[in-house]
Protein backbone atom coordinates (compact mmCIF):
# COMPACT_ATOMS: atom_id res chain seq x y z
CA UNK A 1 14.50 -1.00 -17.28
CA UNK A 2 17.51 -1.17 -14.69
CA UNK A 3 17.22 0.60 -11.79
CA UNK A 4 19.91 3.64 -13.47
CA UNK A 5 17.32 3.58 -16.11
CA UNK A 6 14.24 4.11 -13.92
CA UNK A 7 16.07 6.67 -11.36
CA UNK A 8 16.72 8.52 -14.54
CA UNK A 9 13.68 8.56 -15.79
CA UNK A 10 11.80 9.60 -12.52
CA UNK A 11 14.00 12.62 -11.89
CA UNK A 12 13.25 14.16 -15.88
CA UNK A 13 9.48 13.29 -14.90
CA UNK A 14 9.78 15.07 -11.95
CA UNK A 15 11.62 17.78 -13.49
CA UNK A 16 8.93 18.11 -15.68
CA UNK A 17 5.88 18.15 -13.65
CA UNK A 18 7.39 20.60 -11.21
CA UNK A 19 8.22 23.00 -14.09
CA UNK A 20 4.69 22.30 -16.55
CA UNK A 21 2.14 22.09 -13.21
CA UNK A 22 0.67 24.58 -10.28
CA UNK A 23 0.52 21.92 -7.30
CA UNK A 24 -1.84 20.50 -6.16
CA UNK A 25 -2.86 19.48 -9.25
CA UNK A 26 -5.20 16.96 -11.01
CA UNK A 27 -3.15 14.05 -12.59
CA UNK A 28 -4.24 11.77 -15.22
CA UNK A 29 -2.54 8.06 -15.06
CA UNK A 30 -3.01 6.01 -18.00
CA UNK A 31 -2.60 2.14 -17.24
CA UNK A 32 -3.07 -0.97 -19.21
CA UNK A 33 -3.17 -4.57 -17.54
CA UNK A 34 -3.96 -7.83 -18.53
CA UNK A 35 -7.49 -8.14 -17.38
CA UNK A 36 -7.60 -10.09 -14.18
CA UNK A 37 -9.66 -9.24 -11.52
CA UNK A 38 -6.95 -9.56 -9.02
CA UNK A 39 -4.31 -7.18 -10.82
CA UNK A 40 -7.11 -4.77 -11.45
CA UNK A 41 -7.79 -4.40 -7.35
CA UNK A 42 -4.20 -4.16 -7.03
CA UNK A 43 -4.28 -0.73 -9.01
CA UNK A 44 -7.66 0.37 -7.24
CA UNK A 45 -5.81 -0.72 -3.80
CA UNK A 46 -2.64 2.02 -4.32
CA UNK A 47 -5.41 4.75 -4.93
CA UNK A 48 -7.65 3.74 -1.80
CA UNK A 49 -8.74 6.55 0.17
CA UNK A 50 -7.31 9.39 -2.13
CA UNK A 51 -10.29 10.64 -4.23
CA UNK A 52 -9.44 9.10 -6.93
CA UNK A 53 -11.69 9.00 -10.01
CA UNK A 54 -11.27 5.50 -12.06
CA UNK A 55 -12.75 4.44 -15.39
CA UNK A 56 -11.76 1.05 -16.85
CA UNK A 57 -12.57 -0.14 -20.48
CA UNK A 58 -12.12 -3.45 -21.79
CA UNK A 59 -10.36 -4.16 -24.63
CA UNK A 60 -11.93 -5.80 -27.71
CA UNK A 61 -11.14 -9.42 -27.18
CA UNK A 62 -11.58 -8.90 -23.47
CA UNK A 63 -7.67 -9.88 -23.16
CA UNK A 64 -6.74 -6.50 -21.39
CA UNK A 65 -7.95 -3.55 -19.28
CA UNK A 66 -7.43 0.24 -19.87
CA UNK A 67 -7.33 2.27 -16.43
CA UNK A 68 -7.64 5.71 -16.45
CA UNK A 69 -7.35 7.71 -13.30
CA UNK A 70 -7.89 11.39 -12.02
CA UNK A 71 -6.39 12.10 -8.61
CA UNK A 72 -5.63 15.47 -7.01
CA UNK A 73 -1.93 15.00 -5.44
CA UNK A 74 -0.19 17.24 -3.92
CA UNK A 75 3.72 17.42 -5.88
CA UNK A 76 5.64 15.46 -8.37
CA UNK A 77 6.92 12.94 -5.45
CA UNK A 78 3.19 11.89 -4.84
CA UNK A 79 2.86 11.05 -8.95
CA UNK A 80 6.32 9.29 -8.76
CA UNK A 81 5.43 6.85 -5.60
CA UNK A 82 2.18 6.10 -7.45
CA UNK A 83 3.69 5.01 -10.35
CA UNK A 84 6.55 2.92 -8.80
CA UNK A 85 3.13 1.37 -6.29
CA UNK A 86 1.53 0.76 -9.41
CA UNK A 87 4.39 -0.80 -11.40
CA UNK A 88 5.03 -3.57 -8.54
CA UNK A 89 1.83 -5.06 -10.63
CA UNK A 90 2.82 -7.90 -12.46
CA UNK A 91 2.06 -7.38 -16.50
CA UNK A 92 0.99 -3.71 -15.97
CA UNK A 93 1.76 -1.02 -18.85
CA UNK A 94 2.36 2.79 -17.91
CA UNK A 95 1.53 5.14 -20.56
């Protein structure tokens, strides 16, 4: 995704969570990463210190590593600059 792409697709999320939420609110991110110990601490790193509730599941073979994560934040912005922290993580999925 170019960078038009992405800034396009940030503002309609942003759109959308300011017009489908009451903020604060309790956000659910959905991740997928090849499962490596480092890239997995790389994802727990960006949600350090924010109450952040994690579960990880490995896939069958063991080749990859669902993240699922509850955090209270406080607007749309705060779900945005997570996922653009969280994308900066080589071979990481966003669902």
């Amino acid at each position: 995704m170019d960078q038009a792409q992405a800034d396009e697709f940030y503002n309609r999320l942003r759109e959308q969570l300011a017009t489908a939420n009451k903020w604060p609110f309790d956000y659910l991110y959905k991740f997928i990463v090849p499962t490596d110990e480092g890239k997995i601490k790389q994802i727990h790193d960006v949600f350090d210190n924010t109450g952040a509730v994690i579960e990880s599941k490995k896939s069958k073979n063991g080749k990859y590593t669902s993240l699922s994560i509850v955090v209270n934040l406080k607007n749309p912005d705060e779900v945005i600059q997570k996922y653009k922290e969280v994308g900066a993580v080589e071979g990481v999925i966003s669902l």
